[in-house]
Protein backbone atom coordinates (compact mmCIF):
# COMPACT_ATOMS: atom_id res chain seq x y z
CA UNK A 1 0.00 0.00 0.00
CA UNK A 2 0.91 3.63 -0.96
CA UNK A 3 2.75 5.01 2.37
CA UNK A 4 0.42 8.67 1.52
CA UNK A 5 -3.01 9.75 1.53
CA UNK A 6 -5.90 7.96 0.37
CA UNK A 7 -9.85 9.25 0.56
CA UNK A 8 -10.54 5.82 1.62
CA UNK A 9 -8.68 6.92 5.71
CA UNK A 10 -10.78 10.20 5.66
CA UNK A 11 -13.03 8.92 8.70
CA UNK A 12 -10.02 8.15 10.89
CA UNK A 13 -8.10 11.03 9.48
CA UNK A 14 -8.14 13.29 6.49
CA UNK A 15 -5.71 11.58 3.79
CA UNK A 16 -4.05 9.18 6.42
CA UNK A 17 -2.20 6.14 4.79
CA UNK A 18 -2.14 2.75 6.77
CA UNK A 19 1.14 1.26 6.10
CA UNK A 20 3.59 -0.81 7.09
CA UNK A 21 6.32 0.89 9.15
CA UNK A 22 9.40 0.75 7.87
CA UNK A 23 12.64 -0.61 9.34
CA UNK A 24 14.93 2.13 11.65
CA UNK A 25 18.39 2.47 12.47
CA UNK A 26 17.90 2.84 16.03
CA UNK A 27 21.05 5.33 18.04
CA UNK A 28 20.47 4.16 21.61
CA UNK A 29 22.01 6.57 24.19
CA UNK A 30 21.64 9.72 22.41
CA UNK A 31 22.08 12.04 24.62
CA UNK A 32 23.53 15.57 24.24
CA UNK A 33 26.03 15.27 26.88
CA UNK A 34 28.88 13.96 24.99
CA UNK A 35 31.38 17.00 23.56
CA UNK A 36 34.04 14.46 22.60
CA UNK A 37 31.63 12.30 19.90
CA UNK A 38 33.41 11.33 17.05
CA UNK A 39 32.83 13.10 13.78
CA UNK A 40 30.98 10.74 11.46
CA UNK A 41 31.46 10.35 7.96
CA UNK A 42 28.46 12.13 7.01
CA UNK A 43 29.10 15.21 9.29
CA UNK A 44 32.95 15.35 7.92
CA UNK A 45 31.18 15.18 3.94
CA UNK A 46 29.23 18.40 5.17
CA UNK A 47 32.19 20.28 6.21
CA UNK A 48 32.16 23.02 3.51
CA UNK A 49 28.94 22.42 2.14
CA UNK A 50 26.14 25.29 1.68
CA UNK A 51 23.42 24.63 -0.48
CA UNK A 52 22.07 26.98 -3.32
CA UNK A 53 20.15 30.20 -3.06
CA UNK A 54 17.01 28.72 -4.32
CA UNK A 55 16.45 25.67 -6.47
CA UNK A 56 14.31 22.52 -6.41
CA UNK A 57 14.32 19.37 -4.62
CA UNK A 58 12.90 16.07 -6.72
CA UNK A 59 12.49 12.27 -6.59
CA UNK A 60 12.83 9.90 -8.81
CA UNK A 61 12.09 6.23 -7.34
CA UNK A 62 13.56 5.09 -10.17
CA UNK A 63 16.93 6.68 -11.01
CA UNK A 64 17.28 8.71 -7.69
CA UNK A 65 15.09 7.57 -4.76
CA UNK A 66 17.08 9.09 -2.29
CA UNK A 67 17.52 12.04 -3.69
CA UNK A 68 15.46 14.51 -0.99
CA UNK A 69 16.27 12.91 1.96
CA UNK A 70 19.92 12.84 1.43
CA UNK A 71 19.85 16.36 0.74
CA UNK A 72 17.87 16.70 3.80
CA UNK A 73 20.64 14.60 5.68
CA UNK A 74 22.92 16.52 4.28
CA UNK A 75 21.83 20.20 5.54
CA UNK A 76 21.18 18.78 8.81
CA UNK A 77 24.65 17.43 8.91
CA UNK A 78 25.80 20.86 7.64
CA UNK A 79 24.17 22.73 10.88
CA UNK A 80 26.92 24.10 13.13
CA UNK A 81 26.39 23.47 16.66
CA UNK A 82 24.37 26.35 18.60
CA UNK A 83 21.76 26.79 15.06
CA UNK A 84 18.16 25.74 15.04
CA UNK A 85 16.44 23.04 12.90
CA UNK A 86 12.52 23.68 12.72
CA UNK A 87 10.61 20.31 11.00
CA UNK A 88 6.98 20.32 10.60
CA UNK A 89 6.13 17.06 8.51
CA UNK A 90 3.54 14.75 8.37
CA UNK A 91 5.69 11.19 8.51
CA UNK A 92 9.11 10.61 9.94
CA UNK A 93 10.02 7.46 8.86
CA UNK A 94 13.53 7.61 7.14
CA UNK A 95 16.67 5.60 7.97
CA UNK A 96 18.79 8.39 6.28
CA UNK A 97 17.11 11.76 8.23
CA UNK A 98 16.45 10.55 11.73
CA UNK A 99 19.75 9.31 12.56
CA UNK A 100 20.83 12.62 10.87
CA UNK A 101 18.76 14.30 13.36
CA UNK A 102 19.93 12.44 16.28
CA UNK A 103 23.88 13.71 14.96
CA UNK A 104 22.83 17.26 15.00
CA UNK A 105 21.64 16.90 17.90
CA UNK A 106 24.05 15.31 20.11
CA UNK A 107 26.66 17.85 18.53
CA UNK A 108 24.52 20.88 19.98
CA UNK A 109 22.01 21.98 17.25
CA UNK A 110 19.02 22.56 18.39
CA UNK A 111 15.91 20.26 17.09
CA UNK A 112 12.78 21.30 16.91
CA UNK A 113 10.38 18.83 15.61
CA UNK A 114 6.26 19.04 15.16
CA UNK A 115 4.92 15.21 13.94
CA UNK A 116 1.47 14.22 12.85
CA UNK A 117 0.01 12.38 15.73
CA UNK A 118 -1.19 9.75 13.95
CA UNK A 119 2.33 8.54 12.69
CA UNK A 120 2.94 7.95 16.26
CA UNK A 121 2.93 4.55 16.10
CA UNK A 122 3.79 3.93 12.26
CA UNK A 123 7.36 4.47 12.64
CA UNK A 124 9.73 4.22 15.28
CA UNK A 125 11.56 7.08 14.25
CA UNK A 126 9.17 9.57 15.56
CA UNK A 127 8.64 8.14 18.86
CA UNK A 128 12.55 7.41 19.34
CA UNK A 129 13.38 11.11 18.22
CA UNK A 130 11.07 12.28 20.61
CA UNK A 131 12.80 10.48 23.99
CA UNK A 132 16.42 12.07 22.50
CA UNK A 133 14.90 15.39 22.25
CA UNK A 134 12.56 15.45 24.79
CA UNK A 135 15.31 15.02 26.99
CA UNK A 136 16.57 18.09 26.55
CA UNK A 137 16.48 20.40 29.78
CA UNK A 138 17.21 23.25 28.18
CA UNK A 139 14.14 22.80 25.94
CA UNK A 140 15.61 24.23 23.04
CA UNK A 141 15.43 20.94 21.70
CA UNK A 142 11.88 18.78 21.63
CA UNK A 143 9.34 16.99 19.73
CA UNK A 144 5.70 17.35 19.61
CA UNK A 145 2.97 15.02 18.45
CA UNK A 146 -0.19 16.75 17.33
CA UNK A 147 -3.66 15.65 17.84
CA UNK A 148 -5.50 16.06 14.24
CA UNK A 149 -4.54 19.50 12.95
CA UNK A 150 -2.06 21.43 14.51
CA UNK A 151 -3.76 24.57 14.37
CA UNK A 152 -7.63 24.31 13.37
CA UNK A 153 -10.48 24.15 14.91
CA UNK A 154 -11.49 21.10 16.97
CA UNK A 155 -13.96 18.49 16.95
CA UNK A 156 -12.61 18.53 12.47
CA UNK A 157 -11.65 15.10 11.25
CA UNK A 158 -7.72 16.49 10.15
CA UNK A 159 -4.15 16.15 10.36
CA UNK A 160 -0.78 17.79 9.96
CA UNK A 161 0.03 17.41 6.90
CA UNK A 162 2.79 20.09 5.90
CA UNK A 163 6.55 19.17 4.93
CA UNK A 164 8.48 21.82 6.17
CA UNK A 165 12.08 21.77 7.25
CA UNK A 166 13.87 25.18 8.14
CA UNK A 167 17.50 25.48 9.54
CA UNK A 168 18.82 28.89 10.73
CA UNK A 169 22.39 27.80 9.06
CA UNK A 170 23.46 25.42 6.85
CA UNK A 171 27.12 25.74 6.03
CA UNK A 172 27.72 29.74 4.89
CA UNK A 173 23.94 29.41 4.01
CA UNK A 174 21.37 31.63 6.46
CA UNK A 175 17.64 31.09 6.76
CA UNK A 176 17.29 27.95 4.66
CA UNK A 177 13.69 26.32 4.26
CA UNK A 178 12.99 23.37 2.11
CA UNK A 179 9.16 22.98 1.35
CA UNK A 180 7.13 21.10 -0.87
CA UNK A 181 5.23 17.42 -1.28
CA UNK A 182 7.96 14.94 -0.06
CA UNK A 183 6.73 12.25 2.61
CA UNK A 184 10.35 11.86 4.66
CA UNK A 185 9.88 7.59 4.68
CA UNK A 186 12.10 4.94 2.95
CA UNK A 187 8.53 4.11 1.41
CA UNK A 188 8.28 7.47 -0.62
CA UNK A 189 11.77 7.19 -2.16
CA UNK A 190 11.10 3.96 -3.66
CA UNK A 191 7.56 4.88 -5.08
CA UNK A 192 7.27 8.90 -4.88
CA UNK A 193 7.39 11.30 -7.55
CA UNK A 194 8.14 14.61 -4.96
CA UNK A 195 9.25 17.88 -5.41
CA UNK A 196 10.33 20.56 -2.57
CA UNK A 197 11.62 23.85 -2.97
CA UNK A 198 14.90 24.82 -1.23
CA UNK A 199 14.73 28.85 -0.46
CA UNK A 200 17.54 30.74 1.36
CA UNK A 201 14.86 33.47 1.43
CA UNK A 202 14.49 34.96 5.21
CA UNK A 203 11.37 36.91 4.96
CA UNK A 204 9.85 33.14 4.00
CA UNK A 205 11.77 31.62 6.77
CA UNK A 206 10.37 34.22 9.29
CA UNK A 207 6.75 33.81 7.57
CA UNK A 208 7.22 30.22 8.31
CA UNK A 209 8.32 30.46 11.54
CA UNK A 210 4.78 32.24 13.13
CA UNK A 211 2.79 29.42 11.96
CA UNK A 212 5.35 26.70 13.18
CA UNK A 213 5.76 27.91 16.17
CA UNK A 214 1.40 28.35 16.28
CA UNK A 215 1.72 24.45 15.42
CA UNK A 216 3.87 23.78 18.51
CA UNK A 217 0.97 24.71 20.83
CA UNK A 218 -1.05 22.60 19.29
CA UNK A 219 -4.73 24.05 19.34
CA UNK A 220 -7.11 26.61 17.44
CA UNK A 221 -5.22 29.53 15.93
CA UNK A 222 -7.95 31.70 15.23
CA UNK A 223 -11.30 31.35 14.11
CA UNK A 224 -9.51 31.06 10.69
CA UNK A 225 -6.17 30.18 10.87
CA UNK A 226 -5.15 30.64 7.40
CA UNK A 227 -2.31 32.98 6.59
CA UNK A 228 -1.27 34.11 3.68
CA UNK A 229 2.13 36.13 3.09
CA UNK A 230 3.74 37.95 0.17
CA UNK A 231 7.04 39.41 -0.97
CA UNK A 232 9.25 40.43 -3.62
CA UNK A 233 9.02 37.56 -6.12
CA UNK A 234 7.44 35.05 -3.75
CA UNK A 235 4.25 34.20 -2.08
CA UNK A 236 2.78 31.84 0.64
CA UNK A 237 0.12 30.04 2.25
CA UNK A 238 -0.76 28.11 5.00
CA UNK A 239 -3.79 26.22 5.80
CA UNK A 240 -6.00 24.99 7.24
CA UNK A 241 -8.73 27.14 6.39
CA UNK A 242 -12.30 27.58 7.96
CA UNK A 243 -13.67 29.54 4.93
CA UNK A 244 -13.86 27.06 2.29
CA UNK A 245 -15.06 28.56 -0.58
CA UNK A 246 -13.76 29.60 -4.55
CA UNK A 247 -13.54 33.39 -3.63
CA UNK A 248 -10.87 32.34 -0.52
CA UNK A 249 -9.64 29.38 -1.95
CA UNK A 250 -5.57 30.61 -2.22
CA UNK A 251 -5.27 28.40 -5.76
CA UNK A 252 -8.29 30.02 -7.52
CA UNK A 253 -6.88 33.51 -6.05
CA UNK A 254 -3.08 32.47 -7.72
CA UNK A 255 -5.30 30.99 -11.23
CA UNK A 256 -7.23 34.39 -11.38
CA UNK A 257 -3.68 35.96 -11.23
CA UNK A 258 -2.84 34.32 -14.47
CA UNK A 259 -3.88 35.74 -17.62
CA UNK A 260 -6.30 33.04 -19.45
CA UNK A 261 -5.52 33.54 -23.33
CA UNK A 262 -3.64 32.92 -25.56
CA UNK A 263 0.87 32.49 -24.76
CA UNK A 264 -0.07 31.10 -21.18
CA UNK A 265 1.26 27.98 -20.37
CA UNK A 266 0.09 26.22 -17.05
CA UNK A 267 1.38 22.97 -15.78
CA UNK A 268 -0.13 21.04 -13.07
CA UNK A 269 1.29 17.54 -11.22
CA UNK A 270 -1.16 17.00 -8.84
CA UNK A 271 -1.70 13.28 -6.32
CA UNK A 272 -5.27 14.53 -5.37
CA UNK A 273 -8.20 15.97 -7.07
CA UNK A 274 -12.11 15.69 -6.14
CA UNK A 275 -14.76 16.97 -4.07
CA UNK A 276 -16.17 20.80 -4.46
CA UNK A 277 -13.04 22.07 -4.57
CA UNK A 278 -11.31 19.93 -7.35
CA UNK A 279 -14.07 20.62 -9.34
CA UNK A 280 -14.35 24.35 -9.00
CA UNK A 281 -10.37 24.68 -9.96
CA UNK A 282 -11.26 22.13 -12.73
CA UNK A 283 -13.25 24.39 -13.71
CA UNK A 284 -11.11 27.35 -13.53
CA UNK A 285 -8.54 25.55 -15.39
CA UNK A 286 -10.95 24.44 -18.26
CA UNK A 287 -12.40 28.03 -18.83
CA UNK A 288 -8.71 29.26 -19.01
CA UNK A 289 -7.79 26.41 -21.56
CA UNK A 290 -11.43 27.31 -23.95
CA UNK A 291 -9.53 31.01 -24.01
CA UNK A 292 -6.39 29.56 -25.29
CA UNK A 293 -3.94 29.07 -22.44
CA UNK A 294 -2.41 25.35 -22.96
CA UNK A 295 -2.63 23.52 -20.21
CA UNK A 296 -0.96 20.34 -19.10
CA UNK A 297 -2.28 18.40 -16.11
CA UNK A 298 -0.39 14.85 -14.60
CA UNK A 299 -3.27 13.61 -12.93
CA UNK A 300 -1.76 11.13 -10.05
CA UNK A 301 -3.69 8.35 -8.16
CA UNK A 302 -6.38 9.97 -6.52
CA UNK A 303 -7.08 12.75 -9.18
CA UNK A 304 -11.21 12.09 -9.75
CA UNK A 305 -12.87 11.44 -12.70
CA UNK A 306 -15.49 14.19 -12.53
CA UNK A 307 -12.61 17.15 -12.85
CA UNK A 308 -10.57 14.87 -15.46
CA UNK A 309 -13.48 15.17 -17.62
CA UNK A 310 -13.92 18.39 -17.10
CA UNK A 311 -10.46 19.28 -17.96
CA UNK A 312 -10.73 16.85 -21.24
CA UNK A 313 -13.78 18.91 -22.62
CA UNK A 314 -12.01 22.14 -22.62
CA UNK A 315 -8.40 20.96 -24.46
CA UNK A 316 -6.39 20.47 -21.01
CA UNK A 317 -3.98 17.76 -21.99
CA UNK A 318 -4.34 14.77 -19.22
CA UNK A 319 -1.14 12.39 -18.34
CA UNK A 320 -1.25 9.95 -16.24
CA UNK A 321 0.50 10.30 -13.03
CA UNK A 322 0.52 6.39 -11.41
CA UNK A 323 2.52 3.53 -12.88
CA UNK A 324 1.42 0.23 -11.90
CA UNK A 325 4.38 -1.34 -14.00
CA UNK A 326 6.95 -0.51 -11.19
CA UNK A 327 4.51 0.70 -8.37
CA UNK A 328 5.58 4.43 -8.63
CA UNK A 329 3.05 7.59 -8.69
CA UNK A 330 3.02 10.99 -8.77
CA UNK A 331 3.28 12.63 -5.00
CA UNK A 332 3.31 16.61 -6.32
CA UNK A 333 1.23 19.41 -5.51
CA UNK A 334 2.60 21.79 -7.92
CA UNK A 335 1.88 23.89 -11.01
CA UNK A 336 4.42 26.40 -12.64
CA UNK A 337 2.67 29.09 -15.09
CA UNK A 338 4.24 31.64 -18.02
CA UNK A 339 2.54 33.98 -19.65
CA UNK A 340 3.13 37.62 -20.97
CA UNK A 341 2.85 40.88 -19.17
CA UNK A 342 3.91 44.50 -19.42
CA UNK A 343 7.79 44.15 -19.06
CA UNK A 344 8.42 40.79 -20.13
CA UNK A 345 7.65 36.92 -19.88
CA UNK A 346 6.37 36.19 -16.27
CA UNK A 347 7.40 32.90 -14.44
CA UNK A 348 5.85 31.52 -11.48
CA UNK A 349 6.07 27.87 -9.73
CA UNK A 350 4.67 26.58 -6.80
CA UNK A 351 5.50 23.74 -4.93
CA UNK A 352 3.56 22.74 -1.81
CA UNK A 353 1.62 19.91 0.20
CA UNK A 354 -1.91 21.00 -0.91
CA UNK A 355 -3.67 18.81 -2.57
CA UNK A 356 -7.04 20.02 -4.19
CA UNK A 357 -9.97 19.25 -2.06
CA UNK A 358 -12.18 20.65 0.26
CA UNK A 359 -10.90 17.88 2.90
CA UNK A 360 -7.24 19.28 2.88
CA UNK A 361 -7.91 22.50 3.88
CA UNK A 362 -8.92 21.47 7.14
CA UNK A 363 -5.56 20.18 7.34
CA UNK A 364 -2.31 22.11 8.00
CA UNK A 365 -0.31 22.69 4.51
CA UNK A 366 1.63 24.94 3.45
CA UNK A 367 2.57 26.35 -0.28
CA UNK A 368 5.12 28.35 -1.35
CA UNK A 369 4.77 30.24 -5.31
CA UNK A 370 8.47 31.74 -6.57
CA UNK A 371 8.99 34.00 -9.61
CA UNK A 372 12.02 33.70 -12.07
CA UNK A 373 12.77 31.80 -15.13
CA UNK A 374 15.79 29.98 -13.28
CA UNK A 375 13.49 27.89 -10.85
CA UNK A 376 11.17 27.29 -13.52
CA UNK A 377 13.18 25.91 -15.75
CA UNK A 378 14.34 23.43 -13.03
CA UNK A 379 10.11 22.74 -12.67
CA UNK A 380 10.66 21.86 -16.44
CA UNK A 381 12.67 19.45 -15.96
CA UNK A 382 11.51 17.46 -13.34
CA UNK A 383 7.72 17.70 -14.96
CA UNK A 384 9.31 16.36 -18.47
CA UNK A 385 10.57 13.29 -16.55
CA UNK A 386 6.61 12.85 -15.78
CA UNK A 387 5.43 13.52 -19.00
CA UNK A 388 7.87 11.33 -20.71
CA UNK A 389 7.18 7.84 -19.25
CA UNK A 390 5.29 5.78 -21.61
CA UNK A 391 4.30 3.13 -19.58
CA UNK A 392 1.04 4.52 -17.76
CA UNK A 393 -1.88 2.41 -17.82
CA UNK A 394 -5.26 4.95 -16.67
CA UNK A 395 -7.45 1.86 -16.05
CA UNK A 396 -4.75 0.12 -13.70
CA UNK A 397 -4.28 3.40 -11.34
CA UNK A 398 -5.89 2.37 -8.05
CA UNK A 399 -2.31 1.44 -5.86
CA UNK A 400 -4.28 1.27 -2.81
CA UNK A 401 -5.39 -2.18 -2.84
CA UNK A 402 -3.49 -4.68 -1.24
């Protein structure tokens, strides 16, 4: 079974997936109090390292399943001690980032970790990061479990579902936050199609940072606790959201940004699609494609058949985003757009852990848009990798059963 949401979990919690839990590398004893640890290999491959300015995280299960998380193991390991590391992610079940954790750690970093609650007992990594951390007198360090949504309103069947990882240093590198659609399990790298953004942008680590530390507390923030933020060249959101309608939806407010004629190019990768809200964007999308923007949609496992149709009527081209062949499916929530304005050729992407229904915005997410040509050329690429693969089979798409 997929280790990611399914509609079919929505009654125990929105999108949860029921899998197996993976296998750990377990570092017994680690506590802080040890100054003389020996550098490990992966810490001494760090030395020197800072990553980019901005670029883009991706997956491939096939050719490079490990690709995010060792990049994720890799800026943790490139954390100097006396820094902060600031995760808010739905699963933490990875042998590669949890003992990368547990290094930063014991060296002096300070961890910061909010989990889904409902992970709990799916993989040991959570509950075992949580004893190292929670150990922590000083409580710079800890590790909280959330119950549903970190920050909506109660008695709403939710969860956390945002994959968020910020680090106040990484190498030479300040304010570093890597967002996006990756699921941090050994499960995801061998069957994920994921993207994540990696911004040294502060004013989008600081946005990120009221809303994190919100999600620590654990309970309603707000009678809507939606926030959106805006910059120079970026944008943000974070849900969940108690006003769930098209005029406050944050995607139909970025689609009505986007001229709908003629030269605009839109391309979605999306896992989920249904409900009110998949079929109000579907229809957003189709009246843009009947005025000439062309618009490319890989619909992944859980995309519904009422807004594929919908899209198919008005020209959008459909690909098929699950691969029963080798088990592998698309995990994005992303779209990238181009189209001409006064000044020049606009470029936009935005990578994120929304997927479109009305049942994820109850749900904590968050999204992050950028503007340049750079980035979205890197979109490009990844989304040609989707686009290319031959071997999709629409009527073999369901990789939920067992």
């Amino acid at each position: 079974m997929i280790a990611t949401e399914s509609p079919r979990t929505l009654l125990v919690a929105v999108l949860v997936p029921l899998v197996v839990a993976a296998a750990a590398l377990h570092a017994s004893g680690a506590q802080r109090g040890s100054d003389s640890a020996a550098v490990t290999v992966e810490e001494r491959a760090a030395a020197g390292f800072s990553p980019p300015r901005r670029a883009i995280l991706a997956s491939d299960p096939r050719h490079r399943p490990h690709a995010i998380a060792g990049a994720l193991a890799r800026y943790v390991d490139a954390v100097p001690a006396g820094e902060y590391i600031k995760v808010e992610t739905y699963f933490l079940g990875s042998r590669i980032t949890y003992p990368a954790l547990v290094r930063a750690f014991q060296r002096g970093v300070h961890v910061q970790v909010v989990l889904n609650g409902s992970t709990r007992h799916r993989y040991p990594q959570g509950p075992r990061l949580a004893d190292v951390l929670n150990a922590d007198r000083s409580d710079r360090s800890w590790l909280v479990f959330t119950d549903l949504s970190a920050r909506g309103p109660e008695g709403v069947t939710s969860i956390d579902h945002n994959k968020v990882w910020r680090f106040s240093q990484v190498g030479d590198r300040r304010w570093v936050t890597v967002v996006g659609s990756y699921n941090n399990t050994d499960y995801s790298d061998t069957h994920a199609f994921s993207m994540m953004w990696s911004l040294a942008l502060r004013p989008v680590y600081d946005a990120l940072e009221q809303t994190f530390q919100e999600s620590r507390l654990d309970r309603p923030a707000g009678p809507n606790p939606m926030r959106e933020f805006r910059g120079a060249g970026w944008s943000a959101y974070v849900l969940p959201s108690t006003i769930q309608s098209p005029d406050q939806d944050p995607v139909m407010k970025a689609l009505r940004s986007i001229p709908a004629r003629a030269g605009t190019v839109v391309r979605i990768a999306m896992f989920t699609m249904w409900d009110s809200r998949g079929e109000w964007i579907a229809d957003r999308l189709a009246a843009m494609a009947r005025q000439g923007a062309r618009v490319t949609f890989v619909a992944g496992p859980l995309v519904g058949r009422l807004p594929q149709d919908a899209l198919r009527r008005a020209g959008v081209r459909i690909e098929g985003g699950c691969w029963p062949s080798d088990g592998t499916y698309v995990h994005d929530k992303a779209m990238s757009a181009s189209y001409d304005a006064p000044g020049g050729r606009r470029f936009w992407t935005w990578i994120g852990s929304d997927n479109w229904t009305t049942h994820t915005m109850n749900s904590d997410q968050t999204v992050v848009g950028i503007e340049g040509r750079d980035v979205h050329r890197q979109y490009l690429r990844h989304f040609g990798v989707l686009t290319d693969r031959t071997d999709v089979d629409p009527d073999r798409c369901d990789l939920f059963d067992e």
